[in-house]
Protein backbone atom coordinates (compact mmCIF):
# COMPACT_ATOMS: atom_id res chain seq x y z
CA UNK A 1 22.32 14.62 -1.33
CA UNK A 2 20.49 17.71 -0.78
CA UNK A 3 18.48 18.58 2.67
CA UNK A 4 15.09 18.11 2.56
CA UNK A 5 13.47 21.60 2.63
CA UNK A 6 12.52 22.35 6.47
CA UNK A 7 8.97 22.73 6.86
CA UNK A 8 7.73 27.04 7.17
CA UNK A 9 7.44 28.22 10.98
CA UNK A 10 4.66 30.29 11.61
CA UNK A 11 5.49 33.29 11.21
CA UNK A 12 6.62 32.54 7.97
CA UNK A 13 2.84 31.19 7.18
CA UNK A 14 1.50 33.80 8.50
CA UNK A 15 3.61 36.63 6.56
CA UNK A 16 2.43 34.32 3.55
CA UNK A 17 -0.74 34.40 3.78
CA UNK A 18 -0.58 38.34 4.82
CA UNK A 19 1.48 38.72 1.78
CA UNK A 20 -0.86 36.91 -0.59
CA UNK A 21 -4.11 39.00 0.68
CA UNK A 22 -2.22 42.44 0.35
CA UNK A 23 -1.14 41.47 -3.55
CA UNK A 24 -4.56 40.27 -3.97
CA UNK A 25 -6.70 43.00 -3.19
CA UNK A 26 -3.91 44.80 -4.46
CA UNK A 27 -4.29 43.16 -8.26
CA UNK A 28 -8.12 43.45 -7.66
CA UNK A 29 -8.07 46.80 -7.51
CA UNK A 30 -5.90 47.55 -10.56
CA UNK A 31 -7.83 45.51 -12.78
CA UNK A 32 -11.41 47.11 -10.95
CA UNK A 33 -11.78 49.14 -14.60
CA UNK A 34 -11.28 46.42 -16.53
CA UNK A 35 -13.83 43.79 -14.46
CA UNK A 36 -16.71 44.19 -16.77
CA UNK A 37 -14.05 42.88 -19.67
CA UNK A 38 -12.64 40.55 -17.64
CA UNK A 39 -16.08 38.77 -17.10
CA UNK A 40 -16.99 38.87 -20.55
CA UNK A 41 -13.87 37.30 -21.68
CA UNK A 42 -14.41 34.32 -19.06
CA UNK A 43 -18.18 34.31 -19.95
CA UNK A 44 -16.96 34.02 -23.72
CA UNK A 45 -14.61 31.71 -23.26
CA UNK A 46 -16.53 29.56 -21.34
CA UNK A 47 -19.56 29.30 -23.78
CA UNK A 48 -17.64 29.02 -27.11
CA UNK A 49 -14.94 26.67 -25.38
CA UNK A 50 -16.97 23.26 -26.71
CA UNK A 51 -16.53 25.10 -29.96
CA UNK A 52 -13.40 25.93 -30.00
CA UNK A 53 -11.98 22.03 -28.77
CA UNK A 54 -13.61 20.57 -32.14
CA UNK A 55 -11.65 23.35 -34.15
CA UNK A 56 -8.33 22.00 -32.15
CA UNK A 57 -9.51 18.55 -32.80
CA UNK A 58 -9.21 19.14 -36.54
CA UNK A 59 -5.93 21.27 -36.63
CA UNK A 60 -4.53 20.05 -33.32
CA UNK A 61 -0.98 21.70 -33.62
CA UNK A 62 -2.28 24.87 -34.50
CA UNK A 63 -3.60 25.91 -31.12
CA UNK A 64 -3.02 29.70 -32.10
CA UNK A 65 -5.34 29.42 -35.47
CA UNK A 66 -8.33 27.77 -33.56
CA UNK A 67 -8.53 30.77 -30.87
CA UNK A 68 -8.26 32.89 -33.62
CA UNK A 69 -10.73 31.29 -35.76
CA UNK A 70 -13.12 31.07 -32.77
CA UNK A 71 -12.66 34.40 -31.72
CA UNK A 72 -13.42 35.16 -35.51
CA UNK A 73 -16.89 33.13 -35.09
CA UNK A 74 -17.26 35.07 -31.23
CA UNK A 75 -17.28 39.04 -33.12
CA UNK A 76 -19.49 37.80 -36.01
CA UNK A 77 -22.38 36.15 -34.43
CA UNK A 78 -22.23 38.17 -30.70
CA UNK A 79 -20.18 41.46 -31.24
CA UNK A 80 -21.11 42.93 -34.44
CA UNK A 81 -24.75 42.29 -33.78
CA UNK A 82 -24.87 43.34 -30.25
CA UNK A 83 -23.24 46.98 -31.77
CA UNK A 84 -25.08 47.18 -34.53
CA UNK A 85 -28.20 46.12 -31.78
CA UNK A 86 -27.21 49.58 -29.89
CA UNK A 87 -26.22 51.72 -32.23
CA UNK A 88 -29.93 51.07 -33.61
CA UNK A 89 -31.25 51.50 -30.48
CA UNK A 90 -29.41 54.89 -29.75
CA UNK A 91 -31.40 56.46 -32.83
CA UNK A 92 -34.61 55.08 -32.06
CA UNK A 93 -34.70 56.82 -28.60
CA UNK A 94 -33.40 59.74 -29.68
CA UNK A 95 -36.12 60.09 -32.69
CA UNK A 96 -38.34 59.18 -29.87
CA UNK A 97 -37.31 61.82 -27.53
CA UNK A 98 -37.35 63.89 -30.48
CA UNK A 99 -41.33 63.06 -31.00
CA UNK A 100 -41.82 63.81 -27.19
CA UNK A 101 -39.83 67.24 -27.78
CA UNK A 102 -42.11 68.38 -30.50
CA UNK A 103 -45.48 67.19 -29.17
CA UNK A 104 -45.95 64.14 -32.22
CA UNK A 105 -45.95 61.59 -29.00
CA UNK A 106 -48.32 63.03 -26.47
CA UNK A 107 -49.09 61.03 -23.52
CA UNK A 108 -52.06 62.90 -21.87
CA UNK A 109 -54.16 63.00 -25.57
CA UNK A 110 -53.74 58.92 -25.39
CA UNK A 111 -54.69 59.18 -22.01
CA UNK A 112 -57.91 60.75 -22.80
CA UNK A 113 -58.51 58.40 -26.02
CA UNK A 114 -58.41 55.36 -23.39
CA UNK A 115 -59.86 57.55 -20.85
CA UNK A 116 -63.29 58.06 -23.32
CA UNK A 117 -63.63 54.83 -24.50
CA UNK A 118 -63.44 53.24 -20.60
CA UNK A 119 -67.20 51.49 -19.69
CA UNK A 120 -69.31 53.40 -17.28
CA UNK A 121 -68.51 50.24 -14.91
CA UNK A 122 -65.00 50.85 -15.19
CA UNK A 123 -65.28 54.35 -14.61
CA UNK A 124 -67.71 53.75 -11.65
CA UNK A 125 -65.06 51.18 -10.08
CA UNK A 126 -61.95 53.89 -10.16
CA UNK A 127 -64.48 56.38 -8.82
CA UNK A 128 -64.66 54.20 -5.89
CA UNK A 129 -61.00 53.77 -5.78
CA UNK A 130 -61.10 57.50 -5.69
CA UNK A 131 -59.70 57.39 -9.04
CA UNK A 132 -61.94 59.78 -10.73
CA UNK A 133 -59.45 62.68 -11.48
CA UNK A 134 -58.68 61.69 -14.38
CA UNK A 135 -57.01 65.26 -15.17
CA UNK A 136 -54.79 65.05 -12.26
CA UNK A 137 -53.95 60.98 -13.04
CA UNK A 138 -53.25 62.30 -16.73
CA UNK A 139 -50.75 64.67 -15.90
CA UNK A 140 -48.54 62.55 -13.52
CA UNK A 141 -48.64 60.39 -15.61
CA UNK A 142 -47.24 62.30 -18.77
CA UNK A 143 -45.00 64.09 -16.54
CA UNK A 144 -43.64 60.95 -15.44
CA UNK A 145 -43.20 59.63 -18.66
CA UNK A 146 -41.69 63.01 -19.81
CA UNK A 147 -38.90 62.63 -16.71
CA UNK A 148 -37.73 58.83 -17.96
CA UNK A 149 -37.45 59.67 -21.75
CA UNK A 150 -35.63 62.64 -21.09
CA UNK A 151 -33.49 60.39 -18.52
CA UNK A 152 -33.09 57.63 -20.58
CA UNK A 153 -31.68 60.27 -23.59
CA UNK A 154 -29.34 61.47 -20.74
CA UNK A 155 -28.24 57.95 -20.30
CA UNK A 156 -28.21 57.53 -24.22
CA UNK A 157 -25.82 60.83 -24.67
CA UNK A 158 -23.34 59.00 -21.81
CA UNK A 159 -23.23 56.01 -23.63
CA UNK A 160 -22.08 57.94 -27.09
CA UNK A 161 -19.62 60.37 -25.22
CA UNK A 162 -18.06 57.23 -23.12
CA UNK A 163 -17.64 55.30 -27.03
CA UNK A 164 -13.79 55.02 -26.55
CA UNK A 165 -14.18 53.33 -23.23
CA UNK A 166 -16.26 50.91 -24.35
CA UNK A 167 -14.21 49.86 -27.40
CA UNK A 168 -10.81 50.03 -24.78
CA UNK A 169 -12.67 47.50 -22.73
CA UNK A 170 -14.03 45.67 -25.82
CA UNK A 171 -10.55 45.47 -27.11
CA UNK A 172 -9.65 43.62 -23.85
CA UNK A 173 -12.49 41.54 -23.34
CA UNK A 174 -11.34 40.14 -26.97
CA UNK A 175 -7.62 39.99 -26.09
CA UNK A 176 -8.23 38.36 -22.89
CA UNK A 177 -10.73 36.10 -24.78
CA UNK A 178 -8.06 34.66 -27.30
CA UNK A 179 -5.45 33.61 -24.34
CA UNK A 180 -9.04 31.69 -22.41
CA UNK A 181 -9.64 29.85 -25.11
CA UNK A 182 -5.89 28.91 -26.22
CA UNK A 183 -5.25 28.25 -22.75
CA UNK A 184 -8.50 27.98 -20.93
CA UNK A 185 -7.28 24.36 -19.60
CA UNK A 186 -4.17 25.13 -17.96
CA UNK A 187 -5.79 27.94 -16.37
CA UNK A 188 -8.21 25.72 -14.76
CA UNK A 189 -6.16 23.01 -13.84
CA UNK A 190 -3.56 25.62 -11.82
CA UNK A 191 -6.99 27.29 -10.10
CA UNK A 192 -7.98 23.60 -8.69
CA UNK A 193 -4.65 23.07 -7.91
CA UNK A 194 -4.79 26.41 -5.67
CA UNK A 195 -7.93 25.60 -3.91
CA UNK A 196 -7.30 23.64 -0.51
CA UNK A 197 -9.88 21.08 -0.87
CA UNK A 198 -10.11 17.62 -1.55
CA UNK A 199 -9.73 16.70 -5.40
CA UNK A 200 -13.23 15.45 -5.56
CA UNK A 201 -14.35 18.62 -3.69
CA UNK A 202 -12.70 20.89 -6.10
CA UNK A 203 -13.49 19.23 -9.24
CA UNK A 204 -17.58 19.89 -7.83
CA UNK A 205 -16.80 23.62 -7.48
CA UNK A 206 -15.19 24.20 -10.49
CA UNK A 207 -17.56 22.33 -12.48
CA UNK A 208 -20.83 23.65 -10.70
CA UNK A 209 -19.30 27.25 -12.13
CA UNK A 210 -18.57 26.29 -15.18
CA UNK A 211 -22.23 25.00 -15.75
CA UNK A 212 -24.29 27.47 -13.99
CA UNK A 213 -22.54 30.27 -16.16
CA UNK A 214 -23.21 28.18 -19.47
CA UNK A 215 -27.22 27.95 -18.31
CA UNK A 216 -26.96 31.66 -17.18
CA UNK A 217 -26.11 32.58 -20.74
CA UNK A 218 -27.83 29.95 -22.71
CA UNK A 219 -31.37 29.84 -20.23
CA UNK A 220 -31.15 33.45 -19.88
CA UNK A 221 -29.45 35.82 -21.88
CA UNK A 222 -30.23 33.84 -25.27
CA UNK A 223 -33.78 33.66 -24.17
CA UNK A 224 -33.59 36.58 -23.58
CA UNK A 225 -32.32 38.45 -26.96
CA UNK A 226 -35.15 35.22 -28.57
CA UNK A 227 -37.94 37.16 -26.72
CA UNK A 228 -36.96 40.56 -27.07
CA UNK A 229 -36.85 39.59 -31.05
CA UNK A 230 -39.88 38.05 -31.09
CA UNK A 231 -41.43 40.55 -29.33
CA UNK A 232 -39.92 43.32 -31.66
CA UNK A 233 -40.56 41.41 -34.38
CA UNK A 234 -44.31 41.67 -32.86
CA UNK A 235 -44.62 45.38 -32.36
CA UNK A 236 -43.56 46.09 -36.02
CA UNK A 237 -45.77 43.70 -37.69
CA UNK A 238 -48.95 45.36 -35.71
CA UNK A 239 -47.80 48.73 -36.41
CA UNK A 240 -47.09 49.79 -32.82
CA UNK A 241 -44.44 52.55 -32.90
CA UNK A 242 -41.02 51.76 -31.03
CA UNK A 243 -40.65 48.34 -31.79
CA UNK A 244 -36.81 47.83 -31.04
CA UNK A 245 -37.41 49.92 -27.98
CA UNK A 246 -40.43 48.08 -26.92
CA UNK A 247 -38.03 44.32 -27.65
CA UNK A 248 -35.22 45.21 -25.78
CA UNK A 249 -37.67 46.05 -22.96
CA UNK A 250 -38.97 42.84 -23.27
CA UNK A 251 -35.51 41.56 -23.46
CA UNK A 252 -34.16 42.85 -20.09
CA UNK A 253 -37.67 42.51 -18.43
CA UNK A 254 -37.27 38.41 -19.33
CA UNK A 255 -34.16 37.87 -17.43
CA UNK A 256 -36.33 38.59 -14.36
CA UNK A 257 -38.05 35.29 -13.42
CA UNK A 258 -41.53 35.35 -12.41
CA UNK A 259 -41.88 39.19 -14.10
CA UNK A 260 -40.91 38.07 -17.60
CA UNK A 261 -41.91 40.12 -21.06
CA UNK A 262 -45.87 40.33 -19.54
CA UNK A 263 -44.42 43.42 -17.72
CA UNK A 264 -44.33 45.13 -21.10
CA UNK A 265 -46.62 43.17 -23.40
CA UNK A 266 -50.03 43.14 -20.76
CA UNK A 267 -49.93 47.30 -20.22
CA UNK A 268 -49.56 47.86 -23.80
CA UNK A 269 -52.57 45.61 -24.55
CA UNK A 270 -54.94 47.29 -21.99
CA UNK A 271 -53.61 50.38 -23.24
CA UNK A 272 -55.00 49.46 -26.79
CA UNK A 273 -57.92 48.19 -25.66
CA UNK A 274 -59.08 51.14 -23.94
CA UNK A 275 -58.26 53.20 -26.26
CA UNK A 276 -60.59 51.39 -28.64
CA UNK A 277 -57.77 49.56 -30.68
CA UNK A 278 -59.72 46.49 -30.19
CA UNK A 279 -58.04 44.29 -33.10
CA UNK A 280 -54.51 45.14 -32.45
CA UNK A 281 -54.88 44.88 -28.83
CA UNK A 282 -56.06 41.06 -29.33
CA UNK A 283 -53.64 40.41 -31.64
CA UNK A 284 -51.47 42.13 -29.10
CA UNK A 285 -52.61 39.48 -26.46
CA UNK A 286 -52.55 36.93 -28.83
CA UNK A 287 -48.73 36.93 -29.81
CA UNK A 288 -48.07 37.85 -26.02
CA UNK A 289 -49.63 34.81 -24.68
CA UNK A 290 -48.79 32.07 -27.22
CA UNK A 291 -45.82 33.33 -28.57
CA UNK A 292 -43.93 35.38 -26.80
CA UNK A 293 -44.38 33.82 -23.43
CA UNK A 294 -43.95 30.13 -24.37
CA UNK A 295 -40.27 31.47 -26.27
CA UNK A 296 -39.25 30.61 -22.42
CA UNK A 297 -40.95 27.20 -21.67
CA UNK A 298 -39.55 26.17 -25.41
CA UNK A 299 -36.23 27.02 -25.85
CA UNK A 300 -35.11 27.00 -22.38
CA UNK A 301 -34.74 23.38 -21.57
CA UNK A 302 -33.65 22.51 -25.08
CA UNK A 303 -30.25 25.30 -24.25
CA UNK A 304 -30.11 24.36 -20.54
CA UNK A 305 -31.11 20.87 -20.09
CA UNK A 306 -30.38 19.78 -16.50
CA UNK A 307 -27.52 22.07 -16.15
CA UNK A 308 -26.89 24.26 -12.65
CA UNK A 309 -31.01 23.95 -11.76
CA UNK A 310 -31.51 26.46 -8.96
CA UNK A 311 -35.45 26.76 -7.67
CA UNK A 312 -36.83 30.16 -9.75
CA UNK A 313 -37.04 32.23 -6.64
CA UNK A 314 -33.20 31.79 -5.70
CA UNK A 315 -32.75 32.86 -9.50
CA UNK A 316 -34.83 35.74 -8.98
CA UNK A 317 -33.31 36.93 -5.55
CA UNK A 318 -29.78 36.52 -7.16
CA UNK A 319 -30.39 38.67 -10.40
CA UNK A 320 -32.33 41.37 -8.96
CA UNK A 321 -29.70 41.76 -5.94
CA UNK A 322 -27.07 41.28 -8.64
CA UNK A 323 -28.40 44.05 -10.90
CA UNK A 324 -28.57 46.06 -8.04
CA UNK A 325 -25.12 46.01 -7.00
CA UNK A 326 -23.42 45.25 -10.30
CA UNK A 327 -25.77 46.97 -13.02
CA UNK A 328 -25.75 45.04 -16.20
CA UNK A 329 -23.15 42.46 -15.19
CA UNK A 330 -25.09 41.39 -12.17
CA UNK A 331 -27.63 39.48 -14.36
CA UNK A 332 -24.24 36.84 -14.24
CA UNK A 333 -22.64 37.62 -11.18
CA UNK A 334 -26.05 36.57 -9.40
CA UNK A 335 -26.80 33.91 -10.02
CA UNK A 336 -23.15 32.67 -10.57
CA UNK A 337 -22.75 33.62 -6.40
CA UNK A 338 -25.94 31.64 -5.58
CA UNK A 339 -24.52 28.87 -7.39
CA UNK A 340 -21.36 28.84 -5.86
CA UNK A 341 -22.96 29.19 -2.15
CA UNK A 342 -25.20 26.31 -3.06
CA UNK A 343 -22.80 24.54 -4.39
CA UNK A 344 -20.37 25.38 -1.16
CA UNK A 345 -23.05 24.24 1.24
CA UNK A 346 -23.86 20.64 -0.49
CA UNK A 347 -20.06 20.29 0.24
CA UNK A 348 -20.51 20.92 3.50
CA UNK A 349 -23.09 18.69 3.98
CA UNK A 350 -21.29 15.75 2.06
CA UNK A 351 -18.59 16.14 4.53
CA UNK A 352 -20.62 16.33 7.32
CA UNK A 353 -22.87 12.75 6.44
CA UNK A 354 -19.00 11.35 6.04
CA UNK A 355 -18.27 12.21 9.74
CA UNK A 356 -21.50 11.72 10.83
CA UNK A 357 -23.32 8.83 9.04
CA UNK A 358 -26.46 8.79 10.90
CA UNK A 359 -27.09 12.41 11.52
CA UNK A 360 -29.84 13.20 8.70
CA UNK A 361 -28.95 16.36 6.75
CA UNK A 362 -31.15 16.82 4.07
């Protein structure tokens, strides 16, 4: 009979644990290039992994062919589009730069269209403001304007010169993507085996991620790319120049609660109105208010339901201080942290009611 194993002093737990926090960061640091893939990959293989189970339920021995036949259905409907999206995108802005270059798009001549067709009230209210330069307002603002396109081509050149970066870390995210989904499972069950916490305790924080980055993607970033469409879709039918610039705008300005696609819908109305565009500027409004804005209160709970509710301004807090740190990916990360810590802290507070009954946490 063999010796049962003795049980690890502690300096051998301690050496452990010292051990498993070097390797750690260590492994977190070599994959730091590669995070923005690696996210994408778990976002992907989290949202297409209902999916890709009732492809395995039809061909259940061929776990190989339904990753790859999911993957298949991931590039058509999300990659392709989203390059074709930017590559679209690229040449708008720099035709619109282009326009800016030459003097077709001039700022301060629209400024003085809106500027002449103002009512004397108006004009007698930003007089009392101390508003009444209109000269001086005119040219900070077209220098201003000026600054960000020629920024925002800057950013645009980047993008085009960085292109075999972005297809290196597309090529992972889609690698990494494949093994998630043929072996998203196992992967899971070893994590919540790892975590030192009570079975029903881990099973809550496992599943409270898995849910709040489902109704991140579905209540946000499909809402999102809804809005920005219909809002594009809006520009170009009223003639408004820059419509795919003016919907992804929208798009990125609707993953912001309480700011929404009203950040870029409402200026460009009172911008027509003044300047005497009175029909398109009501239509304008129009599609803003009715369509546009209710894209949100439509789709939202039929994608979401119930799942990973957080109160709006916790959302907000979380995706602005996630964009802020994280760029793009922070619109996730966010609100996937706030989850977790809320999620963390009604564990907490489970435990504490258990060994303290009568002490009312709320």
């Amino acid at each position: 009979m063999t010796e049962p194993a003795a049980s690890p002093s502690a300096t051998q737990r301690n050496f452990l644990l010292l051990l498993l926090a070097t390797t750690s960061i260590a492994f977190a640091w070599l994959i730091g290039p590669f995070i923005g893939a690696i996210l994408w990959s778990v976002i992907a293989a989290i949202l297409f992994a209902p999916l890709h189970d009732r492809l395995l339920a039809g061909i259940p021995t061929r776990r190989n062919l339904a990753a790859a036949a999911t993957l298949l259905i991931i590039v058509t409907v999300a990659v392709i589009p989203a390059i074709l999206l930017a590559a679209g995108l690229l040449s708008q802005a720099t035709a619109t730069y282009g326009q800016f270059q030459s003097g077709q798009i001039d700022v301060g001549r629209g400024f003085v269209e809106a500027e002449r067709h103002l009512p004397q009230m108006v004009r007698d209210w930003l007089a009392d403001l101390g508003l009444s330069d209109f000269a001086a307002v005119r040219d900070r603002i077209s220098r201003g304007v000026a600054s960000s396109i020629q920024t925002l081509a800057g950013q645009a050149l980047n993008v085009g010169q960085s292109a075999f970066a972005f297809f290196l870390s597309l090529g992972v995210m889609l690698y990494l993507t494949f093994f998630l989904l043929r072996d998203g499972q196992g992967l899971i069950a070893t994590v919540e085996r790892c975590l030192p916490l009570p079975v029903d305790q881990r099973g809550l924080l496992v599943s409270r991620f898995v849910a709040v980055v489902r109704a991140t993607i579905k209540g946000s970033l499909i809402v999102a790319v809804l809005q920005g469409l219909v809002g594009g879709i809006t520009f170009w039918s009223l003639g408004i120049g820059g419509a795919l610039l003016w919907g992804v705008a929208m798009a990125i300005f609707s993953l912001f609660p309480a700011i929404g696609t009203g950040f870029v819908w409402v200026p460009v109305t009172v911008y027509l109105l003044a300047a005497g565009d009175v029909w398109r500027g009501i239509g304008l409004f129009l599609c803003g208010f009715f369509i546009i804005s209710s894209v949100d209160n439509i789709v939202r709970p039929i994608l979401v339901g119930r799942d990973a509710r957080m109160p709006d301004y916790v959302v907000l807090i979380a995706t602005l201080g996630g964009f802020e740190l994280m760029g793009f990916n922070g619109f996730v990360i966010g609100p996937v942290i706030a989850a977790l810590f809320m999620a963390t802290w009604e564990i907490f507070g489970n435990q504490a009611r258990r060994i303290a009954p009568n002490l009312p946490l709320q």
